[in-house]
C-alpha atoms as a PDB file:
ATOM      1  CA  UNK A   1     150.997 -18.821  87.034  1.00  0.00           C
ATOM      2  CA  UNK A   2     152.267 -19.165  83.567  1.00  0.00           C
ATOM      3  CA  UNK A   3     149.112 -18.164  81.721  1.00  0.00           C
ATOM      4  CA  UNK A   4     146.226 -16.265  83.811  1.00  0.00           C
ATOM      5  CA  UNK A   5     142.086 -17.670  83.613  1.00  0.00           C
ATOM      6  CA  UNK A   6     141.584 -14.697  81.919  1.00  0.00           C
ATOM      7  CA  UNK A   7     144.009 -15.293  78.557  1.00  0.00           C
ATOM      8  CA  UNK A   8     142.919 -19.141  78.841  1.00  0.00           C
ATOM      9  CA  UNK A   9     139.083 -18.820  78.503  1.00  0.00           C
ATOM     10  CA  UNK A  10     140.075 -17.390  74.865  1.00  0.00           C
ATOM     11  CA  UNK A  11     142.946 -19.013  73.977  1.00  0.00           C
ATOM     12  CA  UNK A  12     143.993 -22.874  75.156  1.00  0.00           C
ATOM     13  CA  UNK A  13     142.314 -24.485  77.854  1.00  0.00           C
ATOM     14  CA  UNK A  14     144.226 -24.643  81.162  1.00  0.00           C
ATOM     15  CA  UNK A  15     143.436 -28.313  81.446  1.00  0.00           C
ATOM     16  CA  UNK A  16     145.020 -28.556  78.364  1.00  0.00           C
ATOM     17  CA  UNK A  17     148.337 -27.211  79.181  1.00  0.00           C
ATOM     18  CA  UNK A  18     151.334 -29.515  78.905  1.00  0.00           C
ATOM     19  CA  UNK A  19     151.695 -31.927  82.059  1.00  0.00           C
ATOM     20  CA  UNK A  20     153.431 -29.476  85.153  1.00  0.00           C
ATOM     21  CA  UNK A  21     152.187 -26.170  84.023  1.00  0.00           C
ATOM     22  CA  UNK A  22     149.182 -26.038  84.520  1.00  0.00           C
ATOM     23  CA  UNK A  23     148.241 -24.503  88.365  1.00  0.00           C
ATOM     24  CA  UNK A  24     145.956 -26.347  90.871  1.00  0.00           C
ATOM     25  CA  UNK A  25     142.340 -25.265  90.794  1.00  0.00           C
ATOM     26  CA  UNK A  26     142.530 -23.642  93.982  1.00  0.00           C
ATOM     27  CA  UNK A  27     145.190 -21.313  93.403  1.00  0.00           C
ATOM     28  CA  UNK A  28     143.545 -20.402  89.787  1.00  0.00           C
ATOM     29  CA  UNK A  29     140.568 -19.740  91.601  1.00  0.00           C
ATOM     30  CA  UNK A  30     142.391 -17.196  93.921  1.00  0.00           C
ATOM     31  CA  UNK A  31     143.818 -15.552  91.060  1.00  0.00           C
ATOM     32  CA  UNK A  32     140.501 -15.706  89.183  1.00  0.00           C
ATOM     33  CA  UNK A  33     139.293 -14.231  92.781  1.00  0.00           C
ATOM     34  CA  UNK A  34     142.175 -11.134  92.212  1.00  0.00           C
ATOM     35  CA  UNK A  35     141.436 -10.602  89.121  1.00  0.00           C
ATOM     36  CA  UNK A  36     137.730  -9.883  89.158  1.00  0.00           C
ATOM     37  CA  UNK A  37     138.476  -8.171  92.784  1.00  0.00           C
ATOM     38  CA  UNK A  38     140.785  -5.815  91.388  1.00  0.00           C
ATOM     39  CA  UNK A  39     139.126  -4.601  87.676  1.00  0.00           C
ATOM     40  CA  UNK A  40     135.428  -5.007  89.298  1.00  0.00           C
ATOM     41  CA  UNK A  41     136.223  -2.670  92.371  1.00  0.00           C
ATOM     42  CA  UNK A  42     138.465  -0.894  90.577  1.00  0.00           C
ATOM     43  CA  UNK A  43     136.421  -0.129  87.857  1.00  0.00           C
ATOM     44  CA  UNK A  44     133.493   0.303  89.728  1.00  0.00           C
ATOM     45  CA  UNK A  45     134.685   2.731  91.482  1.00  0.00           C
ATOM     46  CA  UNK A  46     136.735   5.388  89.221  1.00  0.00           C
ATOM     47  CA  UNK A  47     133.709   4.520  86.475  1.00  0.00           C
ATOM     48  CA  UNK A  48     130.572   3.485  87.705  1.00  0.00           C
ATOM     49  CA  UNK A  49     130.417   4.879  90.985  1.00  0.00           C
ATOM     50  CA  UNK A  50     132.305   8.773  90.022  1.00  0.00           C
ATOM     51  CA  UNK A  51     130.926   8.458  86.461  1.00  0.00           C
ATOM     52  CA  UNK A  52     127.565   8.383  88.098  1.00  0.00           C
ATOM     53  CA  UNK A  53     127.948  11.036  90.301  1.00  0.00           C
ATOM     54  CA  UNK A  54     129.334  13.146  87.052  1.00  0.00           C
ATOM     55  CA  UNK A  55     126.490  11.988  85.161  1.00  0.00           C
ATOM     56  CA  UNK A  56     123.801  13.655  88.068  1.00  0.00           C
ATOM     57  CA  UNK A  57     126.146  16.726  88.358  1.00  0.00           C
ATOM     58  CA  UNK A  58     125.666  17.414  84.337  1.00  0.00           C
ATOM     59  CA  UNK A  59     122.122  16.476  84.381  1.00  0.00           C
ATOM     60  CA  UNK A  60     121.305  18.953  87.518  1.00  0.00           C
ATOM     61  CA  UNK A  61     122.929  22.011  85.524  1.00  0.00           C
ATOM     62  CA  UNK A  62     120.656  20.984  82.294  1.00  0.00           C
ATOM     63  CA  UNK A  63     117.822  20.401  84.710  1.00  0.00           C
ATOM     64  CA  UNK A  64     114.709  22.899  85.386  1.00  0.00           C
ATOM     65  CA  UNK A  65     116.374  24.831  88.813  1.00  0.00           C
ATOM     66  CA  UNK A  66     113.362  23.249  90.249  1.00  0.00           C
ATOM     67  CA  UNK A  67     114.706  19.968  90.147  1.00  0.00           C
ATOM     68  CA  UNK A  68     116.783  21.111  93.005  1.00  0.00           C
ATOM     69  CA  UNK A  69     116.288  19.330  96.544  1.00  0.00           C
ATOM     70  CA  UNK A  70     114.267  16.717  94.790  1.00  0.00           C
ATOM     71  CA  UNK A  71     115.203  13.064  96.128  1.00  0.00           C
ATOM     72  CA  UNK A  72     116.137  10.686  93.025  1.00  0.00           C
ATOM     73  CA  UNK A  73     114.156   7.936  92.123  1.00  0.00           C
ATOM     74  CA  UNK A  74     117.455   6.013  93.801  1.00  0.00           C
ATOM     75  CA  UNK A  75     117.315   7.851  97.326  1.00  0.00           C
ATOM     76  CA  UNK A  76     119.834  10.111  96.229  1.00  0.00           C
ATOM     77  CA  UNK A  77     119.002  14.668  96.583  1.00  0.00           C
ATOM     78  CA  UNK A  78     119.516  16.350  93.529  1.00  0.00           C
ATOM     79  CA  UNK A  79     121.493  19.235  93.732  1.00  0.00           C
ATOM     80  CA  UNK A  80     123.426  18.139  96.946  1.00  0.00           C
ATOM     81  CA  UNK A  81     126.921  16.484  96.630  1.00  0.00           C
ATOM     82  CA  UNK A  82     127.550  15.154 100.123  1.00  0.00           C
ATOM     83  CA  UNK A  83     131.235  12.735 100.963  1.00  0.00           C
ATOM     84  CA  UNK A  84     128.591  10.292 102.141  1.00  0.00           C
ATOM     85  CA  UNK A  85     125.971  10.161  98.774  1.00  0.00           C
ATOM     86  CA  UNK A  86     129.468  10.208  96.806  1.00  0.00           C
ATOM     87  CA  UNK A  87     130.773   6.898  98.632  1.00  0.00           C
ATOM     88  CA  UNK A  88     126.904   5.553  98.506  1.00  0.00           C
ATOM     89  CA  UNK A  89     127.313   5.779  94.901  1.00  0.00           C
ATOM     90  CA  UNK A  90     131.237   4.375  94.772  1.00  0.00           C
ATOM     91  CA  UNK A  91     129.420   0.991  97.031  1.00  0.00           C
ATOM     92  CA  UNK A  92     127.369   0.892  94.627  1.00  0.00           C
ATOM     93  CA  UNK A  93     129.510   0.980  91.459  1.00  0.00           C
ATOM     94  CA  UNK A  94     132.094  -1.639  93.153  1.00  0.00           C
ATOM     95  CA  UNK A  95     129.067  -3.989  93.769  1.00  0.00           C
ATOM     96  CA  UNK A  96     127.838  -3.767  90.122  1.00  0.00           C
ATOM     97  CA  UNK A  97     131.596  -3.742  89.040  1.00  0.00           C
ATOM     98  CA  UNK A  98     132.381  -7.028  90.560  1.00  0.00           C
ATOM     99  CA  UNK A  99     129.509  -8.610  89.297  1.00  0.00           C
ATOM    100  CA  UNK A 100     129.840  -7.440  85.913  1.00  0.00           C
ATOM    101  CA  UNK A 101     133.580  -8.604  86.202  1.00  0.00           C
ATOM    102  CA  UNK A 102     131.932 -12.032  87.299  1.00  0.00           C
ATOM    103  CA  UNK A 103     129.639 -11.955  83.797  1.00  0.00           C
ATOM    104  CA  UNK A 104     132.752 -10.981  81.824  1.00  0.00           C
ATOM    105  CA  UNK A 105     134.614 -14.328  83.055  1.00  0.00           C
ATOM    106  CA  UNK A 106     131.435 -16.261  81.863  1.00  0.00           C
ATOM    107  CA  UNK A 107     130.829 -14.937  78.301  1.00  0.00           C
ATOM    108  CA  UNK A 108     134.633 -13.999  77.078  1.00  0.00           C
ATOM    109  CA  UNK A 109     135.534 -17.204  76.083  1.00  0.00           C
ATOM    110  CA  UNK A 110     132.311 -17.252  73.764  1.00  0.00           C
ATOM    111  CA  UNK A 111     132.856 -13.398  72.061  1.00  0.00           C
ATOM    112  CA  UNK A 112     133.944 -13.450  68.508  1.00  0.00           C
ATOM    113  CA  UNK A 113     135.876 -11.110  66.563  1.00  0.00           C
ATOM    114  CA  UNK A 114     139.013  -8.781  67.429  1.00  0.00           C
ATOM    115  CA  UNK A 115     139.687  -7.628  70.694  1.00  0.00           C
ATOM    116  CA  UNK A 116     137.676  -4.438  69.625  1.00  0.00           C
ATOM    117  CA  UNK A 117     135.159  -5.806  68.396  1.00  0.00           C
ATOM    118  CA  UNK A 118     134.800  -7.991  71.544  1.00  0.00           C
ATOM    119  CA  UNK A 119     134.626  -4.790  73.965  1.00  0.00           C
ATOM    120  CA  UNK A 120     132.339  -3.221  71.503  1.00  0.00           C
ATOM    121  CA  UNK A 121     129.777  -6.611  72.039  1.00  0.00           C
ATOM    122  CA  UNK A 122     130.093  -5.928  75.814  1.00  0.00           C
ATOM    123  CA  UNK A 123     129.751  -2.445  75.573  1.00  0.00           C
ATOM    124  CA  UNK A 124     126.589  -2.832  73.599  1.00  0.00           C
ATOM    125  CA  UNK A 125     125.600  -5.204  75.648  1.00  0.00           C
ATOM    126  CA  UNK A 126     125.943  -3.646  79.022  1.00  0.00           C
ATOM    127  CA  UNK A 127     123.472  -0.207  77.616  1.00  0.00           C
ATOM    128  CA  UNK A 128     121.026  -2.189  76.528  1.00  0.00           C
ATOM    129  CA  UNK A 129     121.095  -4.234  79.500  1.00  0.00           C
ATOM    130  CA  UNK A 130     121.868  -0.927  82.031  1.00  0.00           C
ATOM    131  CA  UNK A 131     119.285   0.965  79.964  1.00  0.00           C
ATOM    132  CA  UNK A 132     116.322  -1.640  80.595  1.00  0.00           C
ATOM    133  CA  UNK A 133     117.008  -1.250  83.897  1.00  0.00           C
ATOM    134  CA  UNK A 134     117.553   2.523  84.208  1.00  0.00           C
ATOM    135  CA  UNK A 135     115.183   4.156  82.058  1.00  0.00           C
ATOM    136  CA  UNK A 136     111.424   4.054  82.949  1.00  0.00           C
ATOM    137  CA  UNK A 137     108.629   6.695  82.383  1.00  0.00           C
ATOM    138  CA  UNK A 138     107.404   7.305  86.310  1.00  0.00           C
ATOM    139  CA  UNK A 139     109.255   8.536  89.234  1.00  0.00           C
ATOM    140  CA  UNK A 140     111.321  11.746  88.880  1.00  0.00           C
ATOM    141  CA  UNK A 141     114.721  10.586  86.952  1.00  0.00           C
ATOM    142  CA  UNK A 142     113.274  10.847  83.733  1.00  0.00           C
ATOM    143  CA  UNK A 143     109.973  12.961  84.455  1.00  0.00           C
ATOM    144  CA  UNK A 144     111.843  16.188  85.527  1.00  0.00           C
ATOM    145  CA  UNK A 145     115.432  16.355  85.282  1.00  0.00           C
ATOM    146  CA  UNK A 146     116.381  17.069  81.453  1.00  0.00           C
ATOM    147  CA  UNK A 147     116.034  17.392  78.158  1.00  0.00           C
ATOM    148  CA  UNK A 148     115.101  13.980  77.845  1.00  0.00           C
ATOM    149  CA  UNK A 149     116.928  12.641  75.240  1.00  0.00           C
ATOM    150  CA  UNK A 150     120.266  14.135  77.085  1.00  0.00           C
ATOM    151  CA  UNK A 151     119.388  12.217  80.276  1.00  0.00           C
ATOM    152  CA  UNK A 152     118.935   9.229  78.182  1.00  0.00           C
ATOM    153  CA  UNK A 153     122.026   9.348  76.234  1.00  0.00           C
ATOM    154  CA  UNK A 154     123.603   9.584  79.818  1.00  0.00           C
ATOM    155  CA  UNK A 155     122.087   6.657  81.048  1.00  0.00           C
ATOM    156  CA  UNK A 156     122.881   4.715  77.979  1.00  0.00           C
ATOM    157  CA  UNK A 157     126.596   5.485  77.671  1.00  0.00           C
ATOM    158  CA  UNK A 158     127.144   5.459  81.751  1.00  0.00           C
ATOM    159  CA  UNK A 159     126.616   1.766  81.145  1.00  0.00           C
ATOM    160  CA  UNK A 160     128.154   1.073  78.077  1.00  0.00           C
ATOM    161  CA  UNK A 161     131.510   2.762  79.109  1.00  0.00           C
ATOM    162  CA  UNK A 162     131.780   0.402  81.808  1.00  0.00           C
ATOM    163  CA  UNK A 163     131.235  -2.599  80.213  1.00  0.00           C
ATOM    164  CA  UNK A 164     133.807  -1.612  77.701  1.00  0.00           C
ATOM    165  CA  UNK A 165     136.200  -0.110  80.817  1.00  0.00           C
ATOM    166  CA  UNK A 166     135.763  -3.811  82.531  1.00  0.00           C
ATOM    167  CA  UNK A 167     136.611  -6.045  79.780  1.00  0.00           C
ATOM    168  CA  UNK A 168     139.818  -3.921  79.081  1.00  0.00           C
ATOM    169  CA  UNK A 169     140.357  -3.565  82.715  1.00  0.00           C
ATOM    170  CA  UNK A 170     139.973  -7.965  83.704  1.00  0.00           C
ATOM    171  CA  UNK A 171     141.787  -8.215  80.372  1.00  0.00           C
ATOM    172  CA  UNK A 172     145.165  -6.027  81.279  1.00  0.00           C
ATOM    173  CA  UNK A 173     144.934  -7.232  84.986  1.00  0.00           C
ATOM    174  CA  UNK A 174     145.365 -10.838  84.234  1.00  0.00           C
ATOM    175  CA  UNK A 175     147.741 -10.181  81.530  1.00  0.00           C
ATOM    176  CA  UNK A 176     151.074 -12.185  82.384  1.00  0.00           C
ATOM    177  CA  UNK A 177     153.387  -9.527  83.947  1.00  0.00           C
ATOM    178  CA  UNK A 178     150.656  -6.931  84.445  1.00  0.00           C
ATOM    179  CA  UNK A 179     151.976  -4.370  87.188  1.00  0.00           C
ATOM    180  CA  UNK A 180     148.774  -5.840  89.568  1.00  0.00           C
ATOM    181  CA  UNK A 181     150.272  -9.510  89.672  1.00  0.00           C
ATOM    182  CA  UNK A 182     154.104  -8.186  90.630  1.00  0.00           C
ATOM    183  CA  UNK A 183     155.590  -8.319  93.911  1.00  0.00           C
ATOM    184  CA  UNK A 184     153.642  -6.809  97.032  1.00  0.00           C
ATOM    185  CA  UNK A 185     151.048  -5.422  94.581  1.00  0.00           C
ATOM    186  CA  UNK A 186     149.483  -8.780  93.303  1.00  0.00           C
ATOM    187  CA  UNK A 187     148.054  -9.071  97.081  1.00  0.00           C
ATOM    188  CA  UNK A 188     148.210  -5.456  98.745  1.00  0.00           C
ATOM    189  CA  UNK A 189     146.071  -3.843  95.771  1.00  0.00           C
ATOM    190  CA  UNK A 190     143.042  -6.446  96.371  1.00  0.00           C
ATOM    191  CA  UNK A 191     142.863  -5.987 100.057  1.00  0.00           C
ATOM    192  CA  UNK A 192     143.443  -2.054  99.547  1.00  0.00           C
ATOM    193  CA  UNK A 193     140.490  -1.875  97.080  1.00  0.00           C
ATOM    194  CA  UNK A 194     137.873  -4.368  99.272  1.00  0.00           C
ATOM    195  CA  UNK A 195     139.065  -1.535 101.926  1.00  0.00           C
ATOM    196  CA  UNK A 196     137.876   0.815 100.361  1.00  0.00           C
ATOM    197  CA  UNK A 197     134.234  -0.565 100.135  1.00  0.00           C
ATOM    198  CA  UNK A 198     134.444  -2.985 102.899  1.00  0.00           C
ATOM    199  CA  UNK A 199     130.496  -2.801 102.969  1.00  0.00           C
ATOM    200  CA  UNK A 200     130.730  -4.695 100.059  1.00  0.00           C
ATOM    201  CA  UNK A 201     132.789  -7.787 101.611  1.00  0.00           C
ATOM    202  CA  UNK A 202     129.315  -9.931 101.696  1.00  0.00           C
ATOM    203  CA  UNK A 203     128.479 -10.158  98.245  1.00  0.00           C
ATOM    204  CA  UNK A 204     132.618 -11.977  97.615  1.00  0.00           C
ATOM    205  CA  UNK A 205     130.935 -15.031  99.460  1.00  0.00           C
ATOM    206  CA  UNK A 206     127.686 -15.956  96.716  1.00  0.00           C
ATOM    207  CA  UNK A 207     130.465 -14.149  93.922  1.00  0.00           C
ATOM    208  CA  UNK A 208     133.411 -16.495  94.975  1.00  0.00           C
ATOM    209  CA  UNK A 209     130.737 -19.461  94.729  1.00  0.00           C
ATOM    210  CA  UNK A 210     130.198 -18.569  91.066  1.00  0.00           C
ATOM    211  CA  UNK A 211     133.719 -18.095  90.288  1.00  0.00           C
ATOM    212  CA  UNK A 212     134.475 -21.641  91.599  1.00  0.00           C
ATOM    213  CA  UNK A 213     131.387 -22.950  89.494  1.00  0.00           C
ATOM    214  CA  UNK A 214     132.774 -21.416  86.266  1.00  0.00           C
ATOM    215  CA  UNK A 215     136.361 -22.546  86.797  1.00  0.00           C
ATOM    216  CA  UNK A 216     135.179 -26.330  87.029  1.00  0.00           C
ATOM    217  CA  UNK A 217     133.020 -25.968  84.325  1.00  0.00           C
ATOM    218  CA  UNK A 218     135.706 -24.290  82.474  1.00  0.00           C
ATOM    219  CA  UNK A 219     137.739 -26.642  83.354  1.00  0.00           C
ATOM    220  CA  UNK A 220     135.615 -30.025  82.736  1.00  0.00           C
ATOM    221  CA  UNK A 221     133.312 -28.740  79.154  1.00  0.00           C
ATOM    222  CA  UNK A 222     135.161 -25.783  77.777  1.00  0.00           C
ATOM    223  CA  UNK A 223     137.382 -28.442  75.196  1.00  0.00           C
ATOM    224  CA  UNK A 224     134.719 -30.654  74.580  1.00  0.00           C
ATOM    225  CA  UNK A 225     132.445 -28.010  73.814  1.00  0.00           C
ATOM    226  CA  UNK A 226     134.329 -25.929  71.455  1.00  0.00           C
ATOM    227  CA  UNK A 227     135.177 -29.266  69.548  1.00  0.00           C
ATOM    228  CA  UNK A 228     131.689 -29.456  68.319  1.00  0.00           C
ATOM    229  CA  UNK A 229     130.132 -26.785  66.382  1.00  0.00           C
ATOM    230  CA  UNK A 230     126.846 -27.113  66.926  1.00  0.00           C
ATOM    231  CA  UNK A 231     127.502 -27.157  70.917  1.00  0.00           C
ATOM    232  CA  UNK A 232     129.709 -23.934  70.492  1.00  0.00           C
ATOM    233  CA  UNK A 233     126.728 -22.341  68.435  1.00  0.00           C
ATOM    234  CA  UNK A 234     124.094 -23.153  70.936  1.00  0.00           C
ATOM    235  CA  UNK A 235     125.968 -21.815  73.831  1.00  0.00           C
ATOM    236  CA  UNK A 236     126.652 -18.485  72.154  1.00  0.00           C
ATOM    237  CA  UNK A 237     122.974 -18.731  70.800  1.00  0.00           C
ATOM    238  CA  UNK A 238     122.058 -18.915  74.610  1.00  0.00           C
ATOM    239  CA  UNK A 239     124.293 -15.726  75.958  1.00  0.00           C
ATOM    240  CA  UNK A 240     122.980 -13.959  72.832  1.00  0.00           C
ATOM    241  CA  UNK A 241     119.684 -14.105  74.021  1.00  0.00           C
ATOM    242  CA  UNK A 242     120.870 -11.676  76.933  1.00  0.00           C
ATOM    243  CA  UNK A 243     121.210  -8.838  74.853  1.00  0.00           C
ATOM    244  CA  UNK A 244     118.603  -9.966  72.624  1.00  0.00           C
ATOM    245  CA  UNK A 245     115.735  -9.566  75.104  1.00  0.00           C
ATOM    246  CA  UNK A 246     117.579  -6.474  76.759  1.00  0.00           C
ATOM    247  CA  UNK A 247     117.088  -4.870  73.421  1.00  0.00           C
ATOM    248  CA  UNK A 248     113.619  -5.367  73.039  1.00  0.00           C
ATOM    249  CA  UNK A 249     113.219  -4.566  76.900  1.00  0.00           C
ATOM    250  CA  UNK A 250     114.807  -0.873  76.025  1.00  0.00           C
ATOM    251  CA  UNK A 251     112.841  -0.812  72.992  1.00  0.00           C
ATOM    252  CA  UNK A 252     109.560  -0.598  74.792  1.00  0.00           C
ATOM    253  CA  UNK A 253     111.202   1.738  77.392  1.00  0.00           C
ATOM    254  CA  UNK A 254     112.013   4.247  75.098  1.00  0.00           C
ATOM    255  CA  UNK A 255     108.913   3.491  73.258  1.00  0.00           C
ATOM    256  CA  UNK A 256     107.199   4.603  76.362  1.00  0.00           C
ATOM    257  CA  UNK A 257     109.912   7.807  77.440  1.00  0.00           C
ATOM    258  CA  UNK A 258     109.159   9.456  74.103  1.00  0.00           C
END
């Protein structure tokens, strides 16, 4: 493939490619497939899943030693690091990797601004988002593990790290000659990594449906749309709104923490 989905959705369309170069739709939906395989799983687990598990050891040793034995508002013992909690938690990040790989697809060719600023939007994105989902005033996370405003701060950057780790991450991997797409690698490293977290196999099938939604609409509105300015506005108007009401979601969360 001379230029991957990735590079496309922010530069020239791939139906727009001179006559001959452009790939068929099902192998750029494999390689779209690869791609999110290999930064979502990979991703999910080195920063999700062990960031997570770094993020509980830190807050046990800042915790009350009270805190100890206590099961998690996510099923999870505080105190305890067992191989099997550990790879609960790696499941876990590779599930919300992949799908946040899947979300990056959708919105990068709509981000503005340098490639920094870009991860910065996602990163931003992803804590407010992560944060509205993670930080609540019942239960035990946030009730007795502390100080407060350190487990917070965890919780906020735990999401915003990855966010910012899988738009670099779907970004280098479908970069043309990226190690990932060479030789044996460019199909042994996505089976290796679903191996890893084979539990997560089920959730390619709804995630590979998506995928092949995107790539047609990509394929079909992406031209016409950016032609027009006032269709290009109301599409980013409409992903804005994602952070937008995420914001004001963790507004009233902290609201209520503190």
């Amino acid at each position: 493939m001379n230029r991957t989905y990735a590079q496309a959705m922010t530069d020239v369309p791939v139906h727009a490619r001179q006559p001959g170069s452009a790939p068929t739709y099902g192998r750029e939906l494999l390689e779209l497939l690869r791609i999110v395989v290999v930064a979502g799983v990979a991703v999910g687990i080195l920063v999700i899943g062990l960031g997570g598990r770094l993020a509980m050891l830190l807050l046990r040793l800042t915790s009350p030693g009270d805190v100890v034995g206590v099961t998690s508002d996510d099923g999870f013992e505080i105190g305890r690091t067992t191989l099997a909690g550990t790879y609960n938690l790696m499941l876990v990040g590779a599930s919300v990797g992949l799908i946040g790989a899947v979300a990056y697809v959708a919105v990068a060719p709509w981000l503005i601004g340098r490639r920094w600023f870009r991860y910065l939007t996602v990163g931003v994105t992803a804590a407010a988002l992560g944060g509205a989902l993670l930080l609540h005033d019942d239960g035990v996370d946030f009730t007795r593990t502390g100080p407060l405003w350190f487990a917070v701060a965890l919780f906020l950057a735990l999401p915003f790290g990855s966010g910012v780790a899988l738009a670099a991450v779907t970004d280098a991997v479908s970069r043309p000659g990226s190690w990932t797409s060479r030789g044996h690698a460019r199909w042994v490293l996505p089976v290796v990594l679903v191996g890893l977290v084979l539990p997560v196999l089920p959730l390619l099938l709804p995630l590979t449906v998506v995928l092949a939604v995107l790539l047609a609409l990509h394929r079909l509105l992406l031209a016409p749309i950016r032609a027009s300015t006032v269709a290009t506005l109301a599409v980013r108007s409409a992903f804005f709104a994602i952070p937008a009401l995420s914001f004001v979601a963790l507004g009233q969360d902290l609201a209520e923490l503190f």
